[in-house]
C-alpha atoms as a PDB file:
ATOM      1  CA  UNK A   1       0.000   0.000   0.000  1.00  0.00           C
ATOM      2  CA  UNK A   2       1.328   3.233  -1.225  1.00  0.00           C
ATOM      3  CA  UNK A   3       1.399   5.957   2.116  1.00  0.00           C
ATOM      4  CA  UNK A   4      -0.702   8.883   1.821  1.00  0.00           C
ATOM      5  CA  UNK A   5       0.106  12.139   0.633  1.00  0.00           C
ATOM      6  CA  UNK A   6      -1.031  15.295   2.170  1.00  0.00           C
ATOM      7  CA  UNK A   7      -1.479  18.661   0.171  1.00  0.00           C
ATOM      8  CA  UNK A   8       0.073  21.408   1.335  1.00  0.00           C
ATOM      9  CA  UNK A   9       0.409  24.905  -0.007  1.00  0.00           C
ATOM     10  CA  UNK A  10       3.898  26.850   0.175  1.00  0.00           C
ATOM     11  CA  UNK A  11       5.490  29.416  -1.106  1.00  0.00           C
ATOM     12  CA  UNK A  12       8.725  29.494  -2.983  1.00  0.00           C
ATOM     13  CA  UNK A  13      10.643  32.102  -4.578  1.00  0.00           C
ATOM     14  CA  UNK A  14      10.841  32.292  -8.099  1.00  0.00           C
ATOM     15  CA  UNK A  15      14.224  31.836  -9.243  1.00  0.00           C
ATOM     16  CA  UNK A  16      14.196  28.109  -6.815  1.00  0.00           C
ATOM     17  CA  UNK A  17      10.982  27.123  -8.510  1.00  0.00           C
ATOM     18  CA  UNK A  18      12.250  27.389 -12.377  1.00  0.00           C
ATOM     19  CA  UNK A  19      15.426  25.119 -11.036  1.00  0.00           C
ATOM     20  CA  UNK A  20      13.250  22.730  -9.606  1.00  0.00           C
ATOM     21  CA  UNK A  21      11.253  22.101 -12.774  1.00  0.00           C
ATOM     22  CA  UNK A  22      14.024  21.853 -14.288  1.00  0.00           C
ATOM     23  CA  UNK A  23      15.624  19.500 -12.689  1.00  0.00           C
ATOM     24  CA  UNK A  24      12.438  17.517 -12.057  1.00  0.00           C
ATOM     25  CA  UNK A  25      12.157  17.462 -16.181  1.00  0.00           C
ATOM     26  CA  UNK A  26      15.561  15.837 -16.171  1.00  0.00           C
ATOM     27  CA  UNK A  27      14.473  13.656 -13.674  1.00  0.00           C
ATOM     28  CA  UNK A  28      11.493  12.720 -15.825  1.00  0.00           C
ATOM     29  CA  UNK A  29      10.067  13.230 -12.332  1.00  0.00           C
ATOM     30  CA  UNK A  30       6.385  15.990 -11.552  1.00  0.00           C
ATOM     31  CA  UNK A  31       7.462  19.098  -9.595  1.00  0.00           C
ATOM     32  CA  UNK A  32       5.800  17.067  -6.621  1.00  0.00           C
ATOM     33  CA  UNK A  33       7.661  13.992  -6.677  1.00  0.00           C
ATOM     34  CA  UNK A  34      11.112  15.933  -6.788  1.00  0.00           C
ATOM     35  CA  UNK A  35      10.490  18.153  -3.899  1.00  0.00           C
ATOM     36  CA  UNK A  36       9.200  15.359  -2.330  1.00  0.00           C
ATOM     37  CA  UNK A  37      12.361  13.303  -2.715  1.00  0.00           C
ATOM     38  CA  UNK A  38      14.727  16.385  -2.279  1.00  0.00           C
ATOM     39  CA  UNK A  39      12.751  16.850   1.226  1.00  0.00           C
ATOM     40  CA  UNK A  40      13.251  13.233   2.095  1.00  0.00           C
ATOM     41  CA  UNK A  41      16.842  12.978   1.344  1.00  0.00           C
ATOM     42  CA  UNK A  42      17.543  15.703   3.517  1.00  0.00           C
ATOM     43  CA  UNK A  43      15.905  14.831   6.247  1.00  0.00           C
ATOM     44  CA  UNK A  44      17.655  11.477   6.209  1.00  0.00           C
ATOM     45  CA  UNK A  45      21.181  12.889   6.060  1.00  0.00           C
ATOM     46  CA  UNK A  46      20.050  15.444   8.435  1.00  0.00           C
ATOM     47  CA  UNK A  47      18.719  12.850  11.137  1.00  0.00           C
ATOM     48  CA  UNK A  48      20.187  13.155  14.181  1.00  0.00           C
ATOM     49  CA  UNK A  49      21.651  16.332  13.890  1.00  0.00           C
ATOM     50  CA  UNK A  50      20.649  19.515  15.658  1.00  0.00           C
ATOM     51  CA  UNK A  51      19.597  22.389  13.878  1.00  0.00           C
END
């Protein structure tokens, strides 16, 4: 079973969006999925460690 998704609305400066769909086009990835990922490989590099 696939885990559920959430919506959530932020907001992102310009300039960081357009390099995010682009990379997520190289990716052959949706905006979504790459922020998604992005956020999750972070987080798991970042585990453990105070901000």
């Amino acid at each position: 079973m696939k885990p559920l998704k959430t919506k959530v609305s932020i907001t992102l400066d310009t300039d960081l969006i357009e390099q995010l769909k682009a990379l997520a086009e190289a990716d052959d990835r949706s905006f979504s999925q790459y922020i998604n990922l992005i956020l999750k490989e972070f987080l798991a590099q970042n585990r453990g460690k105070k901000p």
